[in-house]
Protein backbone atom coordinates (compact mmCIF):
# COMPACT_ATOMS: atom_id res chain seq x y z
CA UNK A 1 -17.47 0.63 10.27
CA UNK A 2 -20.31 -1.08 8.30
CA UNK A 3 -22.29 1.05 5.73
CA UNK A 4 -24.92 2.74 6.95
CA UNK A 5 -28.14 3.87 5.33
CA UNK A 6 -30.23 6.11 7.22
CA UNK A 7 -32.41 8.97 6.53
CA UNK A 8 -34.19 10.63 9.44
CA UNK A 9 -37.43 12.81 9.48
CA UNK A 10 -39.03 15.11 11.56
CA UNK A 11 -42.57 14.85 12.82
CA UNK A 12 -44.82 16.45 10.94
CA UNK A 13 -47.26 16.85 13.82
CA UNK A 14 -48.39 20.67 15.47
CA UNK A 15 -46.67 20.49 18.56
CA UNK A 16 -49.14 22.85 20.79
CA UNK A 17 -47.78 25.96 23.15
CA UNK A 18 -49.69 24.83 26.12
CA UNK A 19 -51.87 21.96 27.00
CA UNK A 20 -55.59 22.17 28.31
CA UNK A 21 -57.33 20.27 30.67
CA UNK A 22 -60.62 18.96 29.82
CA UNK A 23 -63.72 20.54 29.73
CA UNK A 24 -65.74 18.67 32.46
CA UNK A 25 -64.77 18.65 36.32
CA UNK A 26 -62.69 21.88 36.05
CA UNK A 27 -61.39 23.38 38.82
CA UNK A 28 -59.23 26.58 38.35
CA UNK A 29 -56.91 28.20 40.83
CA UNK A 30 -54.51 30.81 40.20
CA UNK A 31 -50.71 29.64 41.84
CA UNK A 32 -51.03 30.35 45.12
CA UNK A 33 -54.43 32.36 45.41
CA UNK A 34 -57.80 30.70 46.66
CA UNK A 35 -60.76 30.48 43.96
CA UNK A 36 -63.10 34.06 45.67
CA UNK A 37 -60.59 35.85 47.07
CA UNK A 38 -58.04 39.03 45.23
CA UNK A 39 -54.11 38.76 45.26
CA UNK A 40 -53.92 41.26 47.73
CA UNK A 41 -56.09 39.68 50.43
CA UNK A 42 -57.61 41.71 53.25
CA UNK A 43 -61.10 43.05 51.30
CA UNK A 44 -63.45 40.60 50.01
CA UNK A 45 -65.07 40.06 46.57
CA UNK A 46 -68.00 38.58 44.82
CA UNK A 47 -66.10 35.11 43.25
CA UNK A 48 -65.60 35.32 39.28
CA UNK A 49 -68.28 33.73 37.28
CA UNK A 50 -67.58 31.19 34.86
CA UNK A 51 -70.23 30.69 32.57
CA UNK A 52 -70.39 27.58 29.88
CA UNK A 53 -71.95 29.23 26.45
CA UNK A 54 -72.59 27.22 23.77
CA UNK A 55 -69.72 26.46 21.39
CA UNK A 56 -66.40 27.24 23.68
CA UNK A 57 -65.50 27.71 27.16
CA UNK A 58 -64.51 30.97 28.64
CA UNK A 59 -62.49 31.36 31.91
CA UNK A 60 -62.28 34.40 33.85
CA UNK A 61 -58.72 35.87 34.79
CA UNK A 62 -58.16 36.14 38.19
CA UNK A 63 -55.91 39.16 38.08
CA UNK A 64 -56.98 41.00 34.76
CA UNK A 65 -60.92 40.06 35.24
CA UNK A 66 -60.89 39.57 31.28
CA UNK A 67 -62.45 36.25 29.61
CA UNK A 68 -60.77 33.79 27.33
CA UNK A 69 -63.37 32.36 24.49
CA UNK A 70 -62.78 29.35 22.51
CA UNK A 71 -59.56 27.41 23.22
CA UNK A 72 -56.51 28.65 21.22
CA UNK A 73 -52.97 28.08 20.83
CA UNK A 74 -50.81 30.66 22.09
CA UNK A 75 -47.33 30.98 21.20
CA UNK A 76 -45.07 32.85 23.43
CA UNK A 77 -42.95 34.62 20.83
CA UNK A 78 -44.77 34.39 17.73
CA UNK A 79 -48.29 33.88 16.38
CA UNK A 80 -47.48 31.77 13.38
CA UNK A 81 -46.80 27.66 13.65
CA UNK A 82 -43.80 26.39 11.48
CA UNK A 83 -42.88 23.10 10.98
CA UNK A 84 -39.64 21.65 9.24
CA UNK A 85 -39.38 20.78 5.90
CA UNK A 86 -36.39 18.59 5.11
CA UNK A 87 -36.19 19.74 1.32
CA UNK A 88 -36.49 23.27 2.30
CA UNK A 89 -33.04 24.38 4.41
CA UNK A 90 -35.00 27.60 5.12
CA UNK A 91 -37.17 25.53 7.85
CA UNK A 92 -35.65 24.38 11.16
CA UNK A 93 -37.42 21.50 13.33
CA UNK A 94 -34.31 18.91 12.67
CA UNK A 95 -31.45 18.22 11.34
CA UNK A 96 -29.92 14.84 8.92
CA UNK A 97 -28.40 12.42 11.50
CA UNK A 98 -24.68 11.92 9.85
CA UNK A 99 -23.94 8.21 7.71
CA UNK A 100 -20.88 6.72 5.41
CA UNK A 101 -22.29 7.71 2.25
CA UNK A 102 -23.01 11.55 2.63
CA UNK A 103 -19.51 12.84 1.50
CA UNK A 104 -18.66 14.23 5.20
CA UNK A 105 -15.70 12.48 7.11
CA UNK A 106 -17.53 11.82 10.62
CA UNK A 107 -16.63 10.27 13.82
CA UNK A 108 -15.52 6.58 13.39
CA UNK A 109 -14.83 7.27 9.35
CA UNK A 110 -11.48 7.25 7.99
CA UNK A 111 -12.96 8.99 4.64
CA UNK A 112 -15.96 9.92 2.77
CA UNK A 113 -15.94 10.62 -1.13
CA UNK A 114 -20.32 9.99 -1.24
CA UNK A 115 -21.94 7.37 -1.96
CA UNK A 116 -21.49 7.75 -5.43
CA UNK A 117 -17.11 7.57 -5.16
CA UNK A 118 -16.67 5.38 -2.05
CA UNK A 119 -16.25 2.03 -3.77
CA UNK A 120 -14.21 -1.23 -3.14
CA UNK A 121 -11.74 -0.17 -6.54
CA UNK A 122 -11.39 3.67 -5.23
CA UNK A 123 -9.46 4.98 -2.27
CA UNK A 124 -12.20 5.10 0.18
CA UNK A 125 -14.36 1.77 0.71
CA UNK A 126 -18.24 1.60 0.73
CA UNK A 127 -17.53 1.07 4.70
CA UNK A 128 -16.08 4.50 4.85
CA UNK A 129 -12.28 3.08 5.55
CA UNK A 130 -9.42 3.49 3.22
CA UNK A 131 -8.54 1.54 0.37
CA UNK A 132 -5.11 0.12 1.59
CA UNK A 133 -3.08 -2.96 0.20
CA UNK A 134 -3.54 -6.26 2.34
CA UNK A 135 -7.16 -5.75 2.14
CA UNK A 136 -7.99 -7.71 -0.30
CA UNK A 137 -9.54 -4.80 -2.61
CA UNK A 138 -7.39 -3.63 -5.58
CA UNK A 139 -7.49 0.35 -4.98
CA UNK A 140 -6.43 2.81 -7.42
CA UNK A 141 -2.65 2.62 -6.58
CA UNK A 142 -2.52 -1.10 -6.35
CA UNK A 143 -1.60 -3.67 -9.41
CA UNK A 144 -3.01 -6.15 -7.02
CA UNK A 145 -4.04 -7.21 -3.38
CA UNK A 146 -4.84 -10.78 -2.55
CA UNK A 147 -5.03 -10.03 1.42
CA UNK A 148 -2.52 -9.70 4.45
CA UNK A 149 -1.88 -13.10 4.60
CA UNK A 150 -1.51 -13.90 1.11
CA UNK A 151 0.65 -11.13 -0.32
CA UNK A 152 4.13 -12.87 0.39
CA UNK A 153 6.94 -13.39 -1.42
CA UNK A 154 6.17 -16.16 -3.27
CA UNK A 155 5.95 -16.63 -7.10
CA UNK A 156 2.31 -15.89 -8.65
CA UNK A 157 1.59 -14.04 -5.13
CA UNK A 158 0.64 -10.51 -5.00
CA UNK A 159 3.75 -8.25 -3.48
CA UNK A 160 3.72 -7.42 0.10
CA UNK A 161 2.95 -3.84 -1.09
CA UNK A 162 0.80 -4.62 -3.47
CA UNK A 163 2.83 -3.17 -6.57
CA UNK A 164 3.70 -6.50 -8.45
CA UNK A 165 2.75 -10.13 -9.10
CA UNK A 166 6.08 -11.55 -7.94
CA UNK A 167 7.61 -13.44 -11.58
CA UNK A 168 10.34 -15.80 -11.62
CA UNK A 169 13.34 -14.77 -13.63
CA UNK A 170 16.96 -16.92 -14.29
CA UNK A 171 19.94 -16.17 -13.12
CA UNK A 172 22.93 -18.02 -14.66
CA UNK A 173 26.96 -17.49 -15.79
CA UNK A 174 28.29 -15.64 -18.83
CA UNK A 175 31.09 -16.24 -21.14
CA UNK A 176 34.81 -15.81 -20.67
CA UNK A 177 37.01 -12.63 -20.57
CA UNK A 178 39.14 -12.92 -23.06
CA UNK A 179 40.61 -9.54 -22.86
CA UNK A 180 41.44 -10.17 -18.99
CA UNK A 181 40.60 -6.90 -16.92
CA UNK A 182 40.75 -4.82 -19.94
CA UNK A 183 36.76 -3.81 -20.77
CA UNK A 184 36.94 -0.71 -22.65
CA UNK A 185 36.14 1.08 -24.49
CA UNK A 186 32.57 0.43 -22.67
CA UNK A 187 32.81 -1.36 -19.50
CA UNK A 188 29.43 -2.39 -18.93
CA UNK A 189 28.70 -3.26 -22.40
CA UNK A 190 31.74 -5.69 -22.70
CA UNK A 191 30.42 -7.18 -19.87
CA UNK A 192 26.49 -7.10 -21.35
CA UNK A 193 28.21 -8.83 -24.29
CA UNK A 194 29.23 -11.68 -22.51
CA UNK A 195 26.03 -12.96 -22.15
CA UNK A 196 23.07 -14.45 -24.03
CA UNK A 197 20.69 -11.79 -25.88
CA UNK A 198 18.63 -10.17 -23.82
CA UNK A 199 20.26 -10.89 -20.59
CA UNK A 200 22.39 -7.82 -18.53
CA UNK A 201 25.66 -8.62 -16.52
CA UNK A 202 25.45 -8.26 -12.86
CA UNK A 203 28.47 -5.70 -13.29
CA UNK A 204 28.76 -2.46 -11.51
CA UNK A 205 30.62 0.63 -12.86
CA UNK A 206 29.66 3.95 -10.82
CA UNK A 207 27.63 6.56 -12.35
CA UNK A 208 26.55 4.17 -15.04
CA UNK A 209 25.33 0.73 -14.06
CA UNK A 210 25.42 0.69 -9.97
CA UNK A 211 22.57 0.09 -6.62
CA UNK A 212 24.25 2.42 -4.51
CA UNK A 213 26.03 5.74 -4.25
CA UNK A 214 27.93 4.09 -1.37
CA UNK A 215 25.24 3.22 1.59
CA UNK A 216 26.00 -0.95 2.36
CA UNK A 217 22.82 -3.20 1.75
CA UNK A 218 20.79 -0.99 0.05
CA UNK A 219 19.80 0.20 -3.61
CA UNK A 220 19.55 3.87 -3.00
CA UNK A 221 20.71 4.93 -6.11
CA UNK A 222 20.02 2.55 -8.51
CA UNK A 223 21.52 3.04 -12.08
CA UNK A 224 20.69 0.96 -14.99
CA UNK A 225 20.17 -1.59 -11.87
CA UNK A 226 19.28 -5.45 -13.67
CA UNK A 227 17.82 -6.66 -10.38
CA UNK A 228 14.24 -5.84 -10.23
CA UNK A 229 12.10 -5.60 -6.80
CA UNK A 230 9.77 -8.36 -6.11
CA UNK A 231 10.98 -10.48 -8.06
CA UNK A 232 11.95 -14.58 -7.55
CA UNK A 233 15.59 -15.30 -9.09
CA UNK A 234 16.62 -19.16 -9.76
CA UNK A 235 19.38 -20.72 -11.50
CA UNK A 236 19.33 -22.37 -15.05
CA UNK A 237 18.03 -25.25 -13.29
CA UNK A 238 15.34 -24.11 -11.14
CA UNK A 239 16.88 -24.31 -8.37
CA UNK A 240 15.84 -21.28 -6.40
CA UNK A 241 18.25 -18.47 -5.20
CA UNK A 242 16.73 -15.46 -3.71
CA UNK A 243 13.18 -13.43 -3.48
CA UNK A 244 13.88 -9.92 -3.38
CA UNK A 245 11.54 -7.36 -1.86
CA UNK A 246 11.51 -3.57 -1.93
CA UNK A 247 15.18 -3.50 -2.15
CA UNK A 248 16.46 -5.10 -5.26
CA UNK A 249 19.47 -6.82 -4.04
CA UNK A 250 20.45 -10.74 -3.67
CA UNK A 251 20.55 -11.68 0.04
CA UNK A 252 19.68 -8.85 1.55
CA UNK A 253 16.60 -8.27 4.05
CA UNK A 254 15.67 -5.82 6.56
CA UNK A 255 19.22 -4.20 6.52
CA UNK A 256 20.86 -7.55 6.84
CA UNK A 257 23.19 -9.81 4.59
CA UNK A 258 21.92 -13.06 4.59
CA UNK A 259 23.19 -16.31 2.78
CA UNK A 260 21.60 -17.40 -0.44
CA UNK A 261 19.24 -20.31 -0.79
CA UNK A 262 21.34 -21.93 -3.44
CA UNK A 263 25.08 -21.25 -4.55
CA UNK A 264 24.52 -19.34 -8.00
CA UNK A 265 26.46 -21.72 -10.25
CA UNK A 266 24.25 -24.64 -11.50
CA UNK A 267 24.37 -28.01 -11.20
CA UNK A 268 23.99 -30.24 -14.80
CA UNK A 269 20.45 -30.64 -16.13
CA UNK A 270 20.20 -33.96 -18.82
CA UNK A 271 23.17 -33.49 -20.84
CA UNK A 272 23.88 -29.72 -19.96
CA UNK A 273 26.95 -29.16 -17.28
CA UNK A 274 27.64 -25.52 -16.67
CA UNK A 275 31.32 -24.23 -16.75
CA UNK A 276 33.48 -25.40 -13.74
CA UNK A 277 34.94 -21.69 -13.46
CA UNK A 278 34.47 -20.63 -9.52
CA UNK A 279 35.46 -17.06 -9.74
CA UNK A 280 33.42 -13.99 -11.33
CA UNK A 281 33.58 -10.52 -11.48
CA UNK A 282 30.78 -8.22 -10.27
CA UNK A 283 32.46 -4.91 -9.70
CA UNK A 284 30.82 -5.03 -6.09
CA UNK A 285 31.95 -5.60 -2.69
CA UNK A 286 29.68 -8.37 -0.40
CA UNK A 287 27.97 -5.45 0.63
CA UNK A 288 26.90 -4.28 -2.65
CA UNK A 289 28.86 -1.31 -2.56
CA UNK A 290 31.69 -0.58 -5.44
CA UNK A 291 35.07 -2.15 -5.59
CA UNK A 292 38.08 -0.37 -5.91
CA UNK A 293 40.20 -3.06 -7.26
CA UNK A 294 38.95 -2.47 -11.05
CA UNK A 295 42.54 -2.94 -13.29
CA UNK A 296 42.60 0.74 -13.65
CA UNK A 297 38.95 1.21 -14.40
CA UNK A 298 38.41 -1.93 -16.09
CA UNK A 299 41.49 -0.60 -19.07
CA UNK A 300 44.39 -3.21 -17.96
CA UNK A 301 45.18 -6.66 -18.65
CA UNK A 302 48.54 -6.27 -16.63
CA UNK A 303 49.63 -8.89 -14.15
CA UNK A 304 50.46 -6.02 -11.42
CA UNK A 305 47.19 -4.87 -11.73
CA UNK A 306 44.23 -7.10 -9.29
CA UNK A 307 40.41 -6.99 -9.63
CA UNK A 308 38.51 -8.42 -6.93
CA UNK A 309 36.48 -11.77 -7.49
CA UNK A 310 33.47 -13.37 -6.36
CA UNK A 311 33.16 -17.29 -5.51
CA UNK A 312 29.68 -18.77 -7.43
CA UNK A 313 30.39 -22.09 -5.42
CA UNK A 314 29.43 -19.86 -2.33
CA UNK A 315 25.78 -18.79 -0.93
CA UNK A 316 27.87 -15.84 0.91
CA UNK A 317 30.79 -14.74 -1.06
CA UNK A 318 29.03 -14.40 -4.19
CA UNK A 319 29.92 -10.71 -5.04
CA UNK A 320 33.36 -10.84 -3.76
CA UNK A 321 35.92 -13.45 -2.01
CA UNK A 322 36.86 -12.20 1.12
CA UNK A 323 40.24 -14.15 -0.05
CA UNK A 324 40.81 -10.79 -2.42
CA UNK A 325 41.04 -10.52 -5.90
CA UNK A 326 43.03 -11.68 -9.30
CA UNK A 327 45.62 -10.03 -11.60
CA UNK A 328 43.88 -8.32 -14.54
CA UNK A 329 45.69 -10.38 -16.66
CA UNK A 330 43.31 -13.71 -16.16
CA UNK A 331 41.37 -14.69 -19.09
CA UNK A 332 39.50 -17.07 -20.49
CA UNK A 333 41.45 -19.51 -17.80
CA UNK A 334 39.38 -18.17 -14.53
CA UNK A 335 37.34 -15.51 -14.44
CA UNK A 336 33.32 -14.59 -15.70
CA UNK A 337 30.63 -12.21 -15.25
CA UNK A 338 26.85 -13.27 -14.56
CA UNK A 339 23.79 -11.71 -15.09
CA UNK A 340 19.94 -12.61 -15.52
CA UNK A 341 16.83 -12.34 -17.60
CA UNK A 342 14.52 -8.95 -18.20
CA UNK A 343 11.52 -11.63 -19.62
CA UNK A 344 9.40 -13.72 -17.01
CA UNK A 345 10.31 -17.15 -16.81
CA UNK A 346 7.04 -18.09 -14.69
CA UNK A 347 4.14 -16.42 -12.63
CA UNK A 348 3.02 -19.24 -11.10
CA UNK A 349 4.37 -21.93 -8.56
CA UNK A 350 4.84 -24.39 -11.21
CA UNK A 351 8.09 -25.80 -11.85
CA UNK A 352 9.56 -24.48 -14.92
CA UNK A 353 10.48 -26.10 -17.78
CA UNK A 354 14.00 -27.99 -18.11
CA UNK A 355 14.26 -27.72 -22.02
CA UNK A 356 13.84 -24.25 -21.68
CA UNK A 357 16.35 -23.42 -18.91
CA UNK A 358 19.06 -25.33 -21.12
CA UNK A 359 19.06 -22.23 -23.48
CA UNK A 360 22.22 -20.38 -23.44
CA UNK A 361 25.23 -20.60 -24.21
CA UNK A 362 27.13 -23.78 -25.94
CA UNK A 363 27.73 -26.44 -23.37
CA UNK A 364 31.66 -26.56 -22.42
CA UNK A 365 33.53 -28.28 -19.23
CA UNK A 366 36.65 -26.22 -19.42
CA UNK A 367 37.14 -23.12 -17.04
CA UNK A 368 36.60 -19.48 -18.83
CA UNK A 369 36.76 -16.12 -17.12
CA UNK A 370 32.96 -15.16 -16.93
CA UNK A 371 30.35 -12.82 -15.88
CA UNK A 372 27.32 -13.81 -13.90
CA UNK A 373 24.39 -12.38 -16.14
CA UNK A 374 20.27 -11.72 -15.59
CA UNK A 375 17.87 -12.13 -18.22
């Protein structure tokens, strides 16, 4: 509803109790009773005189036989003329027509703080509709809104619900497990360890660093959770791997598992070739819910003891290979852990820099165990 600025007032003119014909060529009957003759009828009488003095005009009354003088206003239930005053709410006469603007939520309005709080940065808009995100007005809950059709998930772009610029963050492998499936005497932080500073393993122990409770495919309990919302992810060399949106989980949207959009171990960039290890552990299940398989609770490096493996050559099996897992007793032969960066790597849609995603950890061609890691 457009703004609307209206202000209405009364006429200020008498309006009169009765209107008067004029003074020349009057002829006056009574309803229904003949000018010389009574109401009753049947006895005859000398006709009224009208006489014209100077000054005013009387009229005689047909059934009373009294005289009216000068023309006056007569007012059926009182003898004083008001009119309204709008600044004065003790008058009546009229009443303000309603507009946006005058702090009352009317018919067609969706709110109505006033003129002086409806506003295109406050909840309700000059036009008297809400401030919501994809209308391209940054309202007081909003970090930004560039429009319906331009908050997407796409890096430098405004979220979908308008909580984020979407950044672009790295997601690469971790160093080898040298102790095998034996993590203590802090799981996670073994597997934090393994990668570069600043970066958190993609590693799940419940109740301490975990997305979900046990619901598949969603974060509904989030614990010390690396992956962040609205966020782009891409490997060490650029090549992109998933957009998350509300839920903060790789290949997952609207409920569904879907395949990545590039297999999370990298290909070489100039002289830097990742480790050819395959297999990392991630404490999850393909459905982001917790393994069992965990060497005992991540405290055995025993060959009769398994811990279930993803595949990082796979846009699908990522988390875990639906082949099964390893004995604990793997090491720096097979197995890592991988994780990602907290810091933005880019807001915008340009490409990022090579020299910078070569930072890590020392170049090597031979196969460790290792943990997938976010920075």
């Amino acid at each position: 509803m457009g703004l609307r600025q209206s202000t209405s007032f009364a006429a200020a003119s008498l309006v009169f109790a009765g209107c008067f014909a004029p003074d020349e060529g009057v002829d006056l009957e009574t309803d229904g009773v003949a000018e010389g003759s009574t109401a009753g009828g049947g006895t005859d009488t000398a006709p009224a005189t009208t006489d014209q003095p100077t000054g005013g005009m009387t009229t005689a009354n047909p059934t009373s036989g009294t005289t009216m003088g000068n023309p006056t206003t007569a007012n059926p239930t009182t003898d004083e003329t008001t009119s309204w005053d709008p600044s004065d709410p003790t008058t009546t006469g009229g009443e303000e027509d309603p507009f946006c603007g005058d702090g009352n939520v009317d018919a067609g309005e969706e709110c109505d703080d006033g003129l002086e709080n409806n506003g295109l940065d406050q909840s309700c808009l000059p036009d008297c509709n809400l401030n919501v995100c994809g209308d391209s007005n940054i309202g007081p809950d909003e970090f930004c809104d560039d429009g319906a059709d331009d908050n997407v998930l796409e890096v430098g772009a405004c979220a979908p619900d308008c909580s984020t610029v979407i950044e672009e963050k790295v997601i690469r492998l971790g160093s080898g497990l040298d102790n095998g499936g034996n993590f203590q005497p802090n799981p996670v932080a073994y597997a934090d360890a393994q990668c570069p500073a600043g970066f958190r393993a993609l590693f799940a122990v419940p109740g301490v660093r975990q997305a979900t409770d046990g619901a598949p495919l969603v974060a509904d309990d989030p614990i010390d959770w690396p992956i962040r919302p609205y966020t782009a992810y891409v490997r060490i060399d650029g090549d992109p791997l998933w957009t998350t949106d509300d839920v903060p989980l790789l290949g997952v949207r609207d409920g569904a598992s879907l395949p990545l959009l590039s297999q999370p171990r990298e290909t070489c960039v100039g002289n830097f070739c990742p480790f050819l290890t395959t297999a990392v552990v991630t404490g999850l299940n393909a459905d982001w819910t917790n393994v069992s398989q965990t060497c005992d609770g991540w405290s055995s490096a025993s060959e009769t003891q398994s811990m279930s493996v993803g595949n990082v050559e796979s846009v699908a099996a990522f988390l875990r290979d639906a082949a099964g897992g390893t004995a604990c007793s793997i090491g720096a032969e097979g197995v890592s852990v991988f994780g990602g960066t907290p810091h933005v790597l880019r807001r915008t849609n340009s490409r990022p820099d090579p020299e910078e995603l070569k930072k890590g950890p020392v170049n090597s061609t031979e196969p460790f165990s290792r943990i997938v890691f976010l920075r």
